[in-house]
PDB file of N, CA and C in Angstrom:
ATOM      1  N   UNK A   1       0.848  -1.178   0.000  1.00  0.00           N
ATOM      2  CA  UNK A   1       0.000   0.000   0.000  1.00  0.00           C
ATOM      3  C   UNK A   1       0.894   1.241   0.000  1.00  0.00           C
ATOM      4  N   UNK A   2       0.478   1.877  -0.676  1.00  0.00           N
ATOM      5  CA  UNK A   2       1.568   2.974  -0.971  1.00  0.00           C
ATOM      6  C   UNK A   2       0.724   4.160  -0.560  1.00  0.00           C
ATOM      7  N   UNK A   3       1.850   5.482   0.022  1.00  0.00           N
ATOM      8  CA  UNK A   3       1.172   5.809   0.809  1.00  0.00           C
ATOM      9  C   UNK A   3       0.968   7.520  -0.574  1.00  0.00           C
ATOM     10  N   UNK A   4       0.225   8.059   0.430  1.00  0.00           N
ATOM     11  CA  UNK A   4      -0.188   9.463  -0.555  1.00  0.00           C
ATOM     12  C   UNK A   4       0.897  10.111  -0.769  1.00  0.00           C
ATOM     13  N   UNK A   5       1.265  11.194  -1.775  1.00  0.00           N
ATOM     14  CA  UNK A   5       1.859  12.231  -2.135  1.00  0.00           C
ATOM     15  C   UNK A   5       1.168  13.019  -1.044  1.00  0.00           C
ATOM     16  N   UNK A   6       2.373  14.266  -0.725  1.00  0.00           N
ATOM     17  CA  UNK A   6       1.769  15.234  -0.297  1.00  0.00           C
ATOM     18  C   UNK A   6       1.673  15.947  -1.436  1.00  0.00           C
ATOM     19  N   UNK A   7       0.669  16.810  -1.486  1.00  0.00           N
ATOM     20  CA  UNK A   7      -0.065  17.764  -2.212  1.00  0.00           C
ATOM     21  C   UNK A   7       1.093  19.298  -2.617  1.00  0.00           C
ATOM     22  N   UNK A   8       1.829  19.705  -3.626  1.00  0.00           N
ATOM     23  CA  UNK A   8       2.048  21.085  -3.523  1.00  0.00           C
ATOM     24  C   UNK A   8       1.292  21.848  -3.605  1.00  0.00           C
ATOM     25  N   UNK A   9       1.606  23.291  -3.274  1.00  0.00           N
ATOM     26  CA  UNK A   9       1.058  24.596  -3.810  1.00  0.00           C
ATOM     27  C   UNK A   9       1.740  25.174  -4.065  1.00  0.00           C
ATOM     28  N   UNK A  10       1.015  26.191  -4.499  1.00  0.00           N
ATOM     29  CA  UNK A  10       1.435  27.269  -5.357  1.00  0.00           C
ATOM     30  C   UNK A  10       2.944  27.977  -4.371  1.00  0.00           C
ATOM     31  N   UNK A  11       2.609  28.347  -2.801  1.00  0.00           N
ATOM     32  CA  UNK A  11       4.016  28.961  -1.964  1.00  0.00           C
ATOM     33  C   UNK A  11       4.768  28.206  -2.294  1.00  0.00           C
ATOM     34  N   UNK A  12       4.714  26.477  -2.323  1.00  0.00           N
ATOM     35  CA  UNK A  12       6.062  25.894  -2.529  1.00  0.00           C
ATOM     36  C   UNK A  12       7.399  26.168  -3.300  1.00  0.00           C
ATOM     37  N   UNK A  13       6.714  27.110  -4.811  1.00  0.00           N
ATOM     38  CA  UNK A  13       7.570  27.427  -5.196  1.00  0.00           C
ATOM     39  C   UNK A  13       7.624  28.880  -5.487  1.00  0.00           C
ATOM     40  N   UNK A  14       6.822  29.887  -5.007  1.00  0.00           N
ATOM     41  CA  UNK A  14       5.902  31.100  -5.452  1.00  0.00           C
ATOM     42  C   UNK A  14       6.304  31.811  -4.313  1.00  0.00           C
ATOM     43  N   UNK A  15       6.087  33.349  -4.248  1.00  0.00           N
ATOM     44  CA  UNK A  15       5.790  34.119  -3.155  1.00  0.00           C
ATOM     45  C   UNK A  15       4.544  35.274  -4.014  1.00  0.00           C
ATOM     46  N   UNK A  16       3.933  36.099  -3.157  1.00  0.00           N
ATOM     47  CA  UNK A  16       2.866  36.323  -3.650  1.00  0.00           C
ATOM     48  C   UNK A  16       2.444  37.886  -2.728  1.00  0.00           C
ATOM     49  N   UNK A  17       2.069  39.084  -3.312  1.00  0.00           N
ATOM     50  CA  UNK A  17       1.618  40.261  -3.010  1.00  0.00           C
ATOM     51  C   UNK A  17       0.684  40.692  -3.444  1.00  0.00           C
ATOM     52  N   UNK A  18      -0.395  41.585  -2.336  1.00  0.00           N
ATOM     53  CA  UNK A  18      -1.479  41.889  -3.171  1.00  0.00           C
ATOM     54  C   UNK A  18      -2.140  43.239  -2.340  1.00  0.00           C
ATOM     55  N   UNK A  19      -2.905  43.617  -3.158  1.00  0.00           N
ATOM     56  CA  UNK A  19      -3.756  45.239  -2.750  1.00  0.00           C
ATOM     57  C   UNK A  19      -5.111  45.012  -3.096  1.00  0.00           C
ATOM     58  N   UNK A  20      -5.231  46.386  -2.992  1.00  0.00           N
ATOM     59  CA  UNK A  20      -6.939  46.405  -3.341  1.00  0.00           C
ATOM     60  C   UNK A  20      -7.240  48.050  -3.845  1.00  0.00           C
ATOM     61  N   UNK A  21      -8.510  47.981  -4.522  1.00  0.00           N
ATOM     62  CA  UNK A  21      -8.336  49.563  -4.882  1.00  0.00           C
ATOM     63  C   UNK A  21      -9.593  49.483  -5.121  1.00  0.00           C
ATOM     64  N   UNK A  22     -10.822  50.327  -4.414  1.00  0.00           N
ATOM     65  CA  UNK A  22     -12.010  49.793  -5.013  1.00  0.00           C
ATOM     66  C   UNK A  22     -12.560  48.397  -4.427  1.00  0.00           C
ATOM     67  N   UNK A  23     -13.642  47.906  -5.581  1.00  0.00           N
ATOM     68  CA  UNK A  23     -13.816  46.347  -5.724  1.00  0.00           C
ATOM     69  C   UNK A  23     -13.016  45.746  -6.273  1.00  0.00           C
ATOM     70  N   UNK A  24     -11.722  46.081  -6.637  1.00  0.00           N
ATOM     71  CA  UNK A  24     -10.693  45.335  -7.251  1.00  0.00           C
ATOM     72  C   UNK A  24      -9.539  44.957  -6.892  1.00  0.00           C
ATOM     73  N   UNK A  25      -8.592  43.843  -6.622  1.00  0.00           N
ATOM     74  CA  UNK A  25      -7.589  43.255  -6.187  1.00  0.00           C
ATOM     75  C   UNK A  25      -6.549  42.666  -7.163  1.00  0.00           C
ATOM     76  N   UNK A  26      -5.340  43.298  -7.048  1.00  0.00           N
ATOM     77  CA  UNK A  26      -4.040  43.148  -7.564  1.00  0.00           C
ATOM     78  C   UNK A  26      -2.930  42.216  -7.131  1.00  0.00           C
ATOM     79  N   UNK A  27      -2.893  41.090  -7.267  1.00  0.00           N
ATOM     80  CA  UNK A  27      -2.041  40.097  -7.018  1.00  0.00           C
ATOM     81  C   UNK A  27      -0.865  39.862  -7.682  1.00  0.00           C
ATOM     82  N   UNK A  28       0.219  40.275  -7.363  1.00  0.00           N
ATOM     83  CA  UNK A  28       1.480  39.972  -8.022  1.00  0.00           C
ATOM     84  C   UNK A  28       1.956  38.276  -7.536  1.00  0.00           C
ATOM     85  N   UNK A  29       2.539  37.464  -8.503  1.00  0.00           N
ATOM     86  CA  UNK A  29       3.012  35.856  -7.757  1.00  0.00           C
ATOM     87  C   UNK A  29       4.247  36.061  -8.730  1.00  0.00           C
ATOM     88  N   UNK A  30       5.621  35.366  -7.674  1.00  0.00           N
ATOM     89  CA  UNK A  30       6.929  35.452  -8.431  1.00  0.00           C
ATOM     90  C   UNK A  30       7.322  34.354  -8.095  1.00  0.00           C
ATOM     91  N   UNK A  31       8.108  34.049  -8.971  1.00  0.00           N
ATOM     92  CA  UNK A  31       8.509  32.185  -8.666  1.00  0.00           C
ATOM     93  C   UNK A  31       9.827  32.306  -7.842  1.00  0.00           C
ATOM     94  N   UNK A  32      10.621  31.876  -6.814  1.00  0.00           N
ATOM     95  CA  UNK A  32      11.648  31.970  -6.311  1.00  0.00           C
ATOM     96  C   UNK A  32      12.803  31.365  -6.801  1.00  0.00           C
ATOM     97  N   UNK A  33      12.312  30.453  -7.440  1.00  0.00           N
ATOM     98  CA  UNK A  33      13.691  29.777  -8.909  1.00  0.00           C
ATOM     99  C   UNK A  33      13.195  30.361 -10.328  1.00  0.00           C
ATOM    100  N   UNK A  34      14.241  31.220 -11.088  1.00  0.00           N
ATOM    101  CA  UNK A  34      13.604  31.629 -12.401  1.00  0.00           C
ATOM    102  C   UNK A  34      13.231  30.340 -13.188  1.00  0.00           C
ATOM    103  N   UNK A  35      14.158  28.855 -12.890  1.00  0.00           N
ATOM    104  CA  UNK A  35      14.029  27.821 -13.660  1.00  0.00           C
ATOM    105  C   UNK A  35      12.529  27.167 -13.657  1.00  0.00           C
ATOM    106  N   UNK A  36      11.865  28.250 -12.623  1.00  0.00           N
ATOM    107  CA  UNK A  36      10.048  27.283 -12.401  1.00  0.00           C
ATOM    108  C   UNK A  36       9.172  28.296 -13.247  1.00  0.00           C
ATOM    109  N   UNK A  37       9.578  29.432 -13.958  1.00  0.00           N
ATOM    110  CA  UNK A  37       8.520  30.903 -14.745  1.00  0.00           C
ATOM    111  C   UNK A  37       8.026  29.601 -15.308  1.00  0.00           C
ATOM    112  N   UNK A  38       8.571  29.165 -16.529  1.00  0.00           N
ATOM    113  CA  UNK A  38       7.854  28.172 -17.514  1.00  0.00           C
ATOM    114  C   UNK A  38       6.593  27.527 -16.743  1.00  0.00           C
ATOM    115  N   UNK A  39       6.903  26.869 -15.737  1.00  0.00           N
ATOM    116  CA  UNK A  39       6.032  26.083 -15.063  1.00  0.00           C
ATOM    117  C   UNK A  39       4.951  26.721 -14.519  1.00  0.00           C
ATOM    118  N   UNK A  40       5.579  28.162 -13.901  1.00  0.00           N
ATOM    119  CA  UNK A  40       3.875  28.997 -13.578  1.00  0.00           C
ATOM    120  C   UNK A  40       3.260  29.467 -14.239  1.00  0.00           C
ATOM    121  N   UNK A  41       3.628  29.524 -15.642  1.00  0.00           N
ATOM    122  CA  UNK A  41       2.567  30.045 -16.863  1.00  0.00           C
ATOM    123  C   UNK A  41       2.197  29.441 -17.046  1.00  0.00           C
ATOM    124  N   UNK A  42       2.593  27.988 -17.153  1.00  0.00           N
ATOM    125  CA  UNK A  42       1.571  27.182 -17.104  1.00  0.00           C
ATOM    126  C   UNK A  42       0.399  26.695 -16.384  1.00  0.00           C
ATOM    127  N   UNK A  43       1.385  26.456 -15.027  1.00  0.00           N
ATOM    128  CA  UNK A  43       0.290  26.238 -14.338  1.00  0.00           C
ATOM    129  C   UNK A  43      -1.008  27.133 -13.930  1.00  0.00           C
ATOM    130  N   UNK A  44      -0.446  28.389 -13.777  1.00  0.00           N
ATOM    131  CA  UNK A  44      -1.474  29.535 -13.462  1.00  0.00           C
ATOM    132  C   UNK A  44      -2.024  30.161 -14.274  1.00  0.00           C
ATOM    133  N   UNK A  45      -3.415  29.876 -14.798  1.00  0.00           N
ATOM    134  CA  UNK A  45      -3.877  30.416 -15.398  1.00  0.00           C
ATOM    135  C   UNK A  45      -5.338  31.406 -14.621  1.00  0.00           C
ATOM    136  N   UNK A  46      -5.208  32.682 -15.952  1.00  0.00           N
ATOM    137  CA  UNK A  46      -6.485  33.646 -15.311  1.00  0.00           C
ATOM    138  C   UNK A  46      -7.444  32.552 -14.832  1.00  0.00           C
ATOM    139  N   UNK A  47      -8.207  31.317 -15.785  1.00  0.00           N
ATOM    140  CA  UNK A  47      -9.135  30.371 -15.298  1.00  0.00           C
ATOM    141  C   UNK A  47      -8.945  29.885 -14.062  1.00  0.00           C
ATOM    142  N   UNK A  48      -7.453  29.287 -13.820  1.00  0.00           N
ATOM    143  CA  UNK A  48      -7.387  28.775 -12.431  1.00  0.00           C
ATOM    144  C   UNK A  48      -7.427  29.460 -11.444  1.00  0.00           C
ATOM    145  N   UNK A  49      -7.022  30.828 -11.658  1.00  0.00           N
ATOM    146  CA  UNK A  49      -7.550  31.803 -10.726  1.00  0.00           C
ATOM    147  C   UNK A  49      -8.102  31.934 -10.552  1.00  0.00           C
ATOM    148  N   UNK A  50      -9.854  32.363 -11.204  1.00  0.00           N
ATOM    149  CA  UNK A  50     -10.854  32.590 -11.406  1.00  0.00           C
ATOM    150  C   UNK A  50     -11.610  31.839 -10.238  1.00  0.00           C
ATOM    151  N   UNK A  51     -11.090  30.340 -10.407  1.00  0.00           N
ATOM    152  CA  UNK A  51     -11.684  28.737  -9.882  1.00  0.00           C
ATOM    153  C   UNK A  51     -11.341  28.772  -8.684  1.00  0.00           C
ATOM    154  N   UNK A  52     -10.306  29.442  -8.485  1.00  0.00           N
ATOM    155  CA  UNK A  52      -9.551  29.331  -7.263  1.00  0.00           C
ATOM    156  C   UNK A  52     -10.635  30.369  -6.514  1.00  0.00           C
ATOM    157  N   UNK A  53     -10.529  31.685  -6.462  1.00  0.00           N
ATOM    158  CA  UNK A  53     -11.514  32.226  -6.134  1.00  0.00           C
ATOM    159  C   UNK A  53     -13.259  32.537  -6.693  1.00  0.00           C
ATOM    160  N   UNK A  54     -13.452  31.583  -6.914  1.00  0.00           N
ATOM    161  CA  UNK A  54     -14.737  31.788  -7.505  1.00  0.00           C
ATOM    162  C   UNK A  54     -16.163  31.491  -6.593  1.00  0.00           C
ATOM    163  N   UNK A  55     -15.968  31.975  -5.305  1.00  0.00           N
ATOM    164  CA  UNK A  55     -16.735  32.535  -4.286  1.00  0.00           C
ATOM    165  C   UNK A  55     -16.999  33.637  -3.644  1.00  0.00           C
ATOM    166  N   UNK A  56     -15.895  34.495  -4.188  1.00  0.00           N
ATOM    167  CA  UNK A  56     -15.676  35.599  -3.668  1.00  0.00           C
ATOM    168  C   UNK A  56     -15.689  36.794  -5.876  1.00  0.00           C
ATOM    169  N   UNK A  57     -14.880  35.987  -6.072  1.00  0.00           N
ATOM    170  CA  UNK A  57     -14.845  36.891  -7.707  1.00  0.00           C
ATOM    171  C   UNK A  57     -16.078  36.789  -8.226  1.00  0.00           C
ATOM    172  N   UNK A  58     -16.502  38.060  -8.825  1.00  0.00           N
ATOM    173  CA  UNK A  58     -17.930  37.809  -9.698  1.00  0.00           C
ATOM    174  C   UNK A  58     -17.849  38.951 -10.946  1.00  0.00           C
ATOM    175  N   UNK A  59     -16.477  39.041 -10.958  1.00  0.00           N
ATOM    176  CA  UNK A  59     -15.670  39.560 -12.593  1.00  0.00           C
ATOM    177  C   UNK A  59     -14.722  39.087 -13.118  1.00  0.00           C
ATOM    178  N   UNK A  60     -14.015  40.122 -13.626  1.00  0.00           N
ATOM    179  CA  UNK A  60     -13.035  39.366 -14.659  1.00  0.00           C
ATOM    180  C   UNK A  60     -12.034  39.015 -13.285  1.00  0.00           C
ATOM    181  N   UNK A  61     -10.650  37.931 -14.343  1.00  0.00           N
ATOM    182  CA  UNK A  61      -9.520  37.922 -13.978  1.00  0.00           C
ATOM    183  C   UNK A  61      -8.902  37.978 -15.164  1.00  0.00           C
ATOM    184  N   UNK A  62      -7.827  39.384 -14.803  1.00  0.00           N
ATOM    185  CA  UNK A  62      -6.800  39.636 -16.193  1.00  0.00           C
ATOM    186  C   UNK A  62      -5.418  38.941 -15.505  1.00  0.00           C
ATOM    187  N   UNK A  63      -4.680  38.072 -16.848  1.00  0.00           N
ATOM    188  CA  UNK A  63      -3.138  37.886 -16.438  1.00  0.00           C
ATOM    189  C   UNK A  63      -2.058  38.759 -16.756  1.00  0.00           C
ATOM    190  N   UNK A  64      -1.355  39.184 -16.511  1.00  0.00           N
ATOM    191  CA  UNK A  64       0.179  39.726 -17.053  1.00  0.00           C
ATOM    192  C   UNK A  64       1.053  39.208 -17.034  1.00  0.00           C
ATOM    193  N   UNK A  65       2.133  38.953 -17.767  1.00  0.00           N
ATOM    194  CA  UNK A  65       2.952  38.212 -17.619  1.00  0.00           C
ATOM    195  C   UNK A  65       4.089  39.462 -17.368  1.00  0.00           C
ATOM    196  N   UNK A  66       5.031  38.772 -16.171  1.00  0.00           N
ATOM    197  CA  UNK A  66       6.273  39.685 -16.442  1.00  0.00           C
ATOM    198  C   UNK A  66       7.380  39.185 -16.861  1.00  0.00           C
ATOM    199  N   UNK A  67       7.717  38.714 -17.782  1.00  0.00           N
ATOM    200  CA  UNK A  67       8.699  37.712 -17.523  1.00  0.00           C
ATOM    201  C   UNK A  67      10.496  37.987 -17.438  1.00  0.00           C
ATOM    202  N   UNK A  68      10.719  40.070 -17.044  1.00  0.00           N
ATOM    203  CA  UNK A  68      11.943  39.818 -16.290  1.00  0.00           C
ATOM    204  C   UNK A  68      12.631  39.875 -15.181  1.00  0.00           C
ATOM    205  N   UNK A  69      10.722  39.769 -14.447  1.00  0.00           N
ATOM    206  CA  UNK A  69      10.583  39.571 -13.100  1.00  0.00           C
ATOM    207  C   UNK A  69      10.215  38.322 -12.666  1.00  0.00           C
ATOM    208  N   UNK A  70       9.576  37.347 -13.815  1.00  0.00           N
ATOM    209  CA  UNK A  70       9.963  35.785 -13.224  1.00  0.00           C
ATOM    210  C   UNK A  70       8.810  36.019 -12.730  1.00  0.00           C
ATOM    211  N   UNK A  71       7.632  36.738 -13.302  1.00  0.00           N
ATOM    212  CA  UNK A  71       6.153  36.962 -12.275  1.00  0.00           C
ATOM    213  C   UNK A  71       5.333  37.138 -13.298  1.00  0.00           C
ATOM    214  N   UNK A  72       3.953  37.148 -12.543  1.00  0.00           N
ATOM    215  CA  UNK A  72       2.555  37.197 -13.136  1.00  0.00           C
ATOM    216  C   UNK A  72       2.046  38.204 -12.033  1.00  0.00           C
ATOM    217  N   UNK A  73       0.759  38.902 -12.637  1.00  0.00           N
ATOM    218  CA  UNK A  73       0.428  39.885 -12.200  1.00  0.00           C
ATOM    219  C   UNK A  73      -1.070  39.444 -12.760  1.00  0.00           C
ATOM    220  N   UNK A  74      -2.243  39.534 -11.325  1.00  0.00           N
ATOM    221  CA  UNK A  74      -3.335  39.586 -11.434  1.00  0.00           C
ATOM    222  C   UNK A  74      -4.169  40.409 -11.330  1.00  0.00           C
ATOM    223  N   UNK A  75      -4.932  40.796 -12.318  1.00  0.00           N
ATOM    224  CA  UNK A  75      -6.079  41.379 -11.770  1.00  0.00           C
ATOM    225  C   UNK A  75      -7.472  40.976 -11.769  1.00  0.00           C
ATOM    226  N   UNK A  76      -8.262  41.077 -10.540  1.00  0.00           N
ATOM    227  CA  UNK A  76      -9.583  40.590 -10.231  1.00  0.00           C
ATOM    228  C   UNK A  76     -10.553  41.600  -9.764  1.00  0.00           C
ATOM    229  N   UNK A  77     -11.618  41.530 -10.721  1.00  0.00           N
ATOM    230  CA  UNK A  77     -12.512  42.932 -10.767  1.00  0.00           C
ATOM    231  C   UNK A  77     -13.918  41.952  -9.975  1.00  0.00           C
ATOM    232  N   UNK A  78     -14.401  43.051  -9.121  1.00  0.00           N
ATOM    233  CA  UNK A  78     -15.906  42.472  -8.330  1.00  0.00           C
ATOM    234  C   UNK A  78     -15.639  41.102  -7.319  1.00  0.00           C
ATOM    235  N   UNK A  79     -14.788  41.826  -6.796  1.00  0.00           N
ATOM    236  CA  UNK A  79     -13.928  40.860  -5.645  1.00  0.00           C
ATOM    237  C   UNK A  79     -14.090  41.535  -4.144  1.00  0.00           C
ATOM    238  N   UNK A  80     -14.378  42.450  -4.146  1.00  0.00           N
ATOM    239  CA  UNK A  80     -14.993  42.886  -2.770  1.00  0.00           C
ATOM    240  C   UNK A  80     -16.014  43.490  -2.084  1.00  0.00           C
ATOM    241  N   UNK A  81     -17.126  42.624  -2.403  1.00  0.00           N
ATOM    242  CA  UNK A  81     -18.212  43.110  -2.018  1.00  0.00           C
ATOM    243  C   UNK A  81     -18.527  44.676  -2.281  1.00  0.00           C
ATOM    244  N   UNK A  82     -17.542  45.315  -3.166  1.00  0.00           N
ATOM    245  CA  UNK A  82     -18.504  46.670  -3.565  1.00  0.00           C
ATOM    246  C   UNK A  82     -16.963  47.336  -2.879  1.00  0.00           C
ATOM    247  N   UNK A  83     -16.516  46.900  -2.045  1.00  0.00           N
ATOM    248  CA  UNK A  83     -14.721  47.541  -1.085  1.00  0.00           C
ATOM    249  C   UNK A  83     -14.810  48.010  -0.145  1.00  0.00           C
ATOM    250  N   UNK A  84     -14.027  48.213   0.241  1.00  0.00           N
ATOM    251  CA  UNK A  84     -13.920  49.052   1.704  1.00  0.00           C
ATOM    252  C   UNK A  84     -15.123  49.545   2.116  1.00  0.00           C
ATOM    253  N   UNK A  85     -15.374  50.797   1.784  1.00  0.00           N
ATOM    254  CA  UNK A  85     -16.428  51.635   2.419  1.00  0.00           C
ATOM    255  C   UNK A  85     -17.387  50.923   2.184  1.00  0.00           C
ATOM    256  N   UNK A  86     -18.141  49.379   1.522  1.00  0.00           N
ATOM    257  CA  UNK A  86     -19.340  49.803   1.189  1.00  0.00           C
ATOM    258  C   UNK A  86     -19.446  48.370   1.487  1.00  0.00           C
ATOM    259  N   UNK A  87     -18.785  47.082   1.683  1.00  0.00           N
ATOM    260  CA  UNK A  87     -18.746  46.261   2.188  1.00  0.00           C
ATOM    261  C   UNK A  87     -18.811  46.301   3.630  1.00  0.00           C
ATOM    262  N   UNK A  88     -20.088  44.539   4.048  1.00  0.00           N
ATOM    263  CA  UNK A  88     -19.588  44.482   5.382  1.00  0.00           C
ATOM    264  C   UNK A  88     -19.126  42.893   5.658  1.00  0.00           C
ATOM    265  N   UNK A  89     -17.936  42.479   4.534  1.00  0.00           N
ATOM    266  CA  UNK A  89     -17.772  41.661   5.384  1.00  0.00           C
ATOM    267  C   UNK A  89     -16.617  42.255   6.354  1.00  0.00           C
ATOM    268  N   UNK A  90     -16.062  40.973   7.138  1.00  0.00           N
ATOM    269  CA  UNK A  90     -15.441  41.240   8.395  1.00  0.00           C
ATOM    270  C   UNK A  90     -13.916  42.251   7.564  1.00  0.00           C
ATOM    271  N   UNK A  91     -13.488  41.906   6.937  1.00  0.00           N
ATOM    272  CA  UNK A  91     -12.093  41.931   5.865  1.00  0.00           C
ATOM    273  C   UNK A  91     -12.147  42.503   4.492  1.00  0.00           C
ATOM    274  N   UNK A  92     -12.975  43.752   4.410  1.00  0.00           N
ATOM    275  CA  UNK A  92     -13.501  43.879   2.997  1.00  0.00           C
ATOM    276  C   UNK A  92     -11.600  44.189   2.153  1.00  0.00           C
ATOM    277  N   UNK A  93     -10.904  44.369   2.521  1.00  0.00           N
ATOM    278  CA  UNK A  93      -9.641  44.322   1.633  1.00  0.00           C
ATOM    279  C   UNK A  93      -8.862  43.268   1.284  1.00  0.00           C
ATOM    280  N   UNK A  94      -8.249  43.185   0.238  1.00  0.00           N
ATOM    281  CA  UNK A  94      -7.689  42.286  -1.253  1.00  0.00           C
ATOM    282  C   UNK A  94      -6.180  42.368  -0.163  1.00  0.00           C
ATOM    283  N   UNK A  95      -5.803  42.348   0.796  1.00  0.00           N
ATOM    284  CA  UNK A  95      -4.237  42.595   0.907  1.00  0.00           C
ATOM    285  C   UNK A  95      -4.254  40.696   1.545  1.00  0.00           C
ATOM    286  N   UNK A  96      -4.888  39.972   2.016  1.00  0.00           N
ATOM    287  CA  UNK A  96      -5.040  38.521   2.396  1.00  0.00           C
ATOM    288  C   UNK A  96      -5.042  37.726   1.181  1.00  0.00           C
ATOM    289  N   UNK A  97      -5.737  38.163  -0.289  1.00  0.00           N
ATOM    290  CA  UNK A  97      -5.901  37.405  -1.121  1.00  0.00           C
ATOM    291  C   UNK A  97      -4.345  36.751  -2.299  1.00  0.00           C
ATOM    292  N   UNK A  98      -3.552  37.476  -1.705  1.00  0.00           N
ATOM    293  CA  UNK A  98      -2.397  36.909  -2.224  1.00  0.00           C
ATOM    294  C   UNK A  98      -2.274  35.450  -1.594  1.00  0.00           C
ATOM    295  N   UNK A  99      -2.141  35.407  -0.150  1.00  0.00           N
ATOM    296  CA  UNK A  99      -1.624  34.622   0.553  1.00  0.00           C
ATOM    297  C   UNK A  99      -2.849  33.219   0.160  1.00  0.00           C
ATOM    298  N   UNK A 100      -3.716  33.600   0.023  1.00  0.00           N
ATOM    299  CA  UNK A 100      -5.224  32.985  -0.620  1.00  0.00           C
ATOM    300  C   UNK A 100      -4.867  32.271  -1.859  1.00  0.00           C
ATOM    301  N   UNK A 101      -4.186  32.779  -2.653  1.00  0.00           N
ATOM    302  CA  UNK A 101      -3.537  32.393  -3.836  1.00  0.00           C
ATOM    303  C   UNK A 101      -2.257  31.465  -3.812  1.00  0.00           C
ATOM    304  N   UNK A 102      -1.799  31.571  -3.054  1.00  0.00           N
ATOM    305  CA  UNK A 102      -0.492  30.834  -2.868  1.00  0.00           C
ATOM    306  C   UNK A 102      -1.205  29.465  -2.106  1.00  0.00           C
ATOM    307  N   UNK A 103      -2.281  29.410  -1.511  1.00  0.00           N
ATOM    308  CA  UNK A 103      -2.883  27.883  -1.022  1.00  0.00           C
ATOM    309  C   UNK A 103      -3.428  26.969  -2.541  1.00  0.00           C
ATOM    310  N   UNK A 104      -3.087  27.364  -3.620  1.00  0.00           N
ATOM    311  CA  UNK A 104      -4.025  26.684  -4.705  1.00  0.00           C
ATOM    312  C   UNK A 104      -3.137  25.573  -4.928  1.00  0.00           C
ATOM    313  N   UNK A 105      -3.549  24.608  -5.112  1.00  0.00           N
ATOM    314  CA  UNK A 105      -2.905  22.904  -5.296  1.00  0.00           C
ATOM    315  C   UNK A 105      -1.952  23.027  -6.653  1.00  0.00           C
ATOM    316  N   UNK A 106      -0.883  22.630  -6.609  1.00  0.00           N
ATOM    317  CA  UNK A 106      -0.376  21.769  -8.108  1.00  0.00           C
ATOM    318  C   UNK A 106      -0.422  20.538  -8.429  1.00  0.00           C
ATOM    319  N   UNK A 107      -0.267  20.559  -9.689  1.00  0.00           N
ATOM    320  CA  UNK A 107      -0.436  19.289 -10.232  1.00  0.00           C
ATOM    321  C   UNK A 107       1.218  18.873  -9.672  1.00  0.00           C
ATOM    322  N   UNK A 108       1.259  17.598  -8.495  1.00  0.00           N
ATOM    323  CA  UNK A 108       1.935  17.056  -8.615  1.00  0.00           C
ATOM    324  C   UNK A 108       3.023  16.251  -9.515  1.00  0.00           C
ATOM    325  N   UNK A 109       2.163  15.350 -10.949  1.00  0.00           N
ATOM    326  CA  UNK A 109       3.016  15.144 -11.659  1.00  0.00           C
ATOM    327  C   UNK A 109       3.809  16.076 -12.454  1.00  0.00           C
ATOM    328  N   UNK A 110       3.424  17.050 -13.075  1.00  0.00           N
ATOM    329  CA  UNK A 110       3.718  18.030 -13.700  1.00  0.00           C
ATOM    330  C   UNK A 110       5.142  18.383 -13.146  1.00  0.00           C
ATOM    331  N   UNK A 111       4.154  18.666 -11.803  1.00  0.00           N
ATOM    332  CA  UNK A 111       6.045  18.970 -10.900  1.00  0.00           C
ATOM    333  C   UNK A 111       6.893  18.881 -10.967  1.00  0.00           C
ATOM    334  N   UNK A 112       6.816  17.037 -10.905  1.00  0.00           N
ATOM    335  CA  UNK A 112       7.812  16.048 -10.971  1.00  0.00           C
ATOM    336  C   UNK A 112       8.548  16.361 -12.293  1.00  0.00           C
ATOM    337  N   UNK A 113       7.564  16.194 -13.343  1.00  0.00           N
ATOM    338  CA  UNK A 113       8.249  16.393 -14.922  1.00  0.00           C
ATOM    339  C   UNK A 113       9.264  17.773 -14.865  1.00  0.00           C
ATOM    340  N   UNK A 114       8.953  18.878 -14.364  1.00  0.00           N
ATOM    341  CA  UNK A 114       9.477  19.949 -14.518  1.00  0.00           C
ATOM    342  C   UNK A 114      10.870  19.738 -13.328  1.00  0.00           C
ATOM    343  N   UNK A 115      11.123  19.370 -12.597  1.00  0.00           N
ATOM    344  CA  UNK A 115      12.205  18.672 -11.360  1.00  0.00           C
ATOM    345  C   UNK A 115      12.594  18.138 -12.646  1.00  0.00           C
ATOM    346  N   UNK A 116      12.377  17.213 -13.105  1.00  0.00           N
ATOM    347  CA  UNK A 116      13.555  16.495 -14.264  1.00  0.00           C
ATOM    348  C   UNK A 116      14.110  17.045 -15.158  1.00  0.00           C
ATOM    349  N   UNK A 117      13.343  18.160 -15.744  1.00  0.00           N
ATOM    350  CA  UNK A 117      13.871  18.887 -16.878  1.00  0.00           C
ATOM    351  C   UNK A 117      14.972  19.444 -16.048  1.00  0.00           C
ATOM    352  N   UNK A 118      14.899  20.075 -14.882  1.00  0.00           N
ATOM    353  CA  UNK A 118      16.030  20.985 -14.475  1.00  0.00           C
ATOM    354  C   UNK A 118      17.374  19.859 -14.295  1.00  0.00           C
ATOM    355  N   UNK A 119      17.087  18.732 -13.976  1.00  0.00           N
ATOM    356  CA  UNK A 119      18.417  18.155 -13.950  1.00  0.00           C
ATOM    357  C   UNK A 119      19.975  17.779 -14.812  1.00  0.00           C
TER     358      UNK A 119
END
């Protein structure tokens, strides 16, 4: 019986910043090895973002790519209850939703494949 994989995320290989302006939230994610960019364009997409928060988002998600910062740059429109002033949940600001972002699962195998290429 073989036992489970643990699960990555996104921090494993990522660090991640974010704001708010409005109903809208700005998420910057940078990979901490440039040798993993390839792998987070892939893996991260506006959709998986979207999915990732799609209890709280009820607009767009735009991607940016930076790539000579080794980062992606999000933006998510109708993400805070209306914002600051006009929201009541407990936390109406986007500055938590980075860290929110960095909990999203990877595809384990993928991983693995991308660990081999670097060798």
């Amino acid at each position: 019986m073989s036992a489970a994989r643990p699960r990555k995320l996104l921090a494993d290989i990522a660090w991640a910043h974010s704001g708010d302006k409005g109903d809208m939230v700005n998420i910057g994610v940078a990979v901490r090895n440039p040798a993993d960019y390839p792998f987070l364009l892939e893996a991260v997409t506006a959709q998986r973002v979207a999915a990732h928060f799609a209890d709280i988002c009820h607009g767009q998600v735009r991607r940016y790519e930076l790539p000579r910062l080794h980062a992606i740059n999000f933006v998510l429109t109708q993400v805070l209850d209306g914002g600051p002033m006009r929201s009541l949940r407990l936390d109406p600001q986007g500055k938590a939703l980075g860290d929110a972002l960095l909990l999203m699962p990877l595809d384990n195998d993928f991983i693995e494949a991308t660990e081999r290429k670097r060798i």
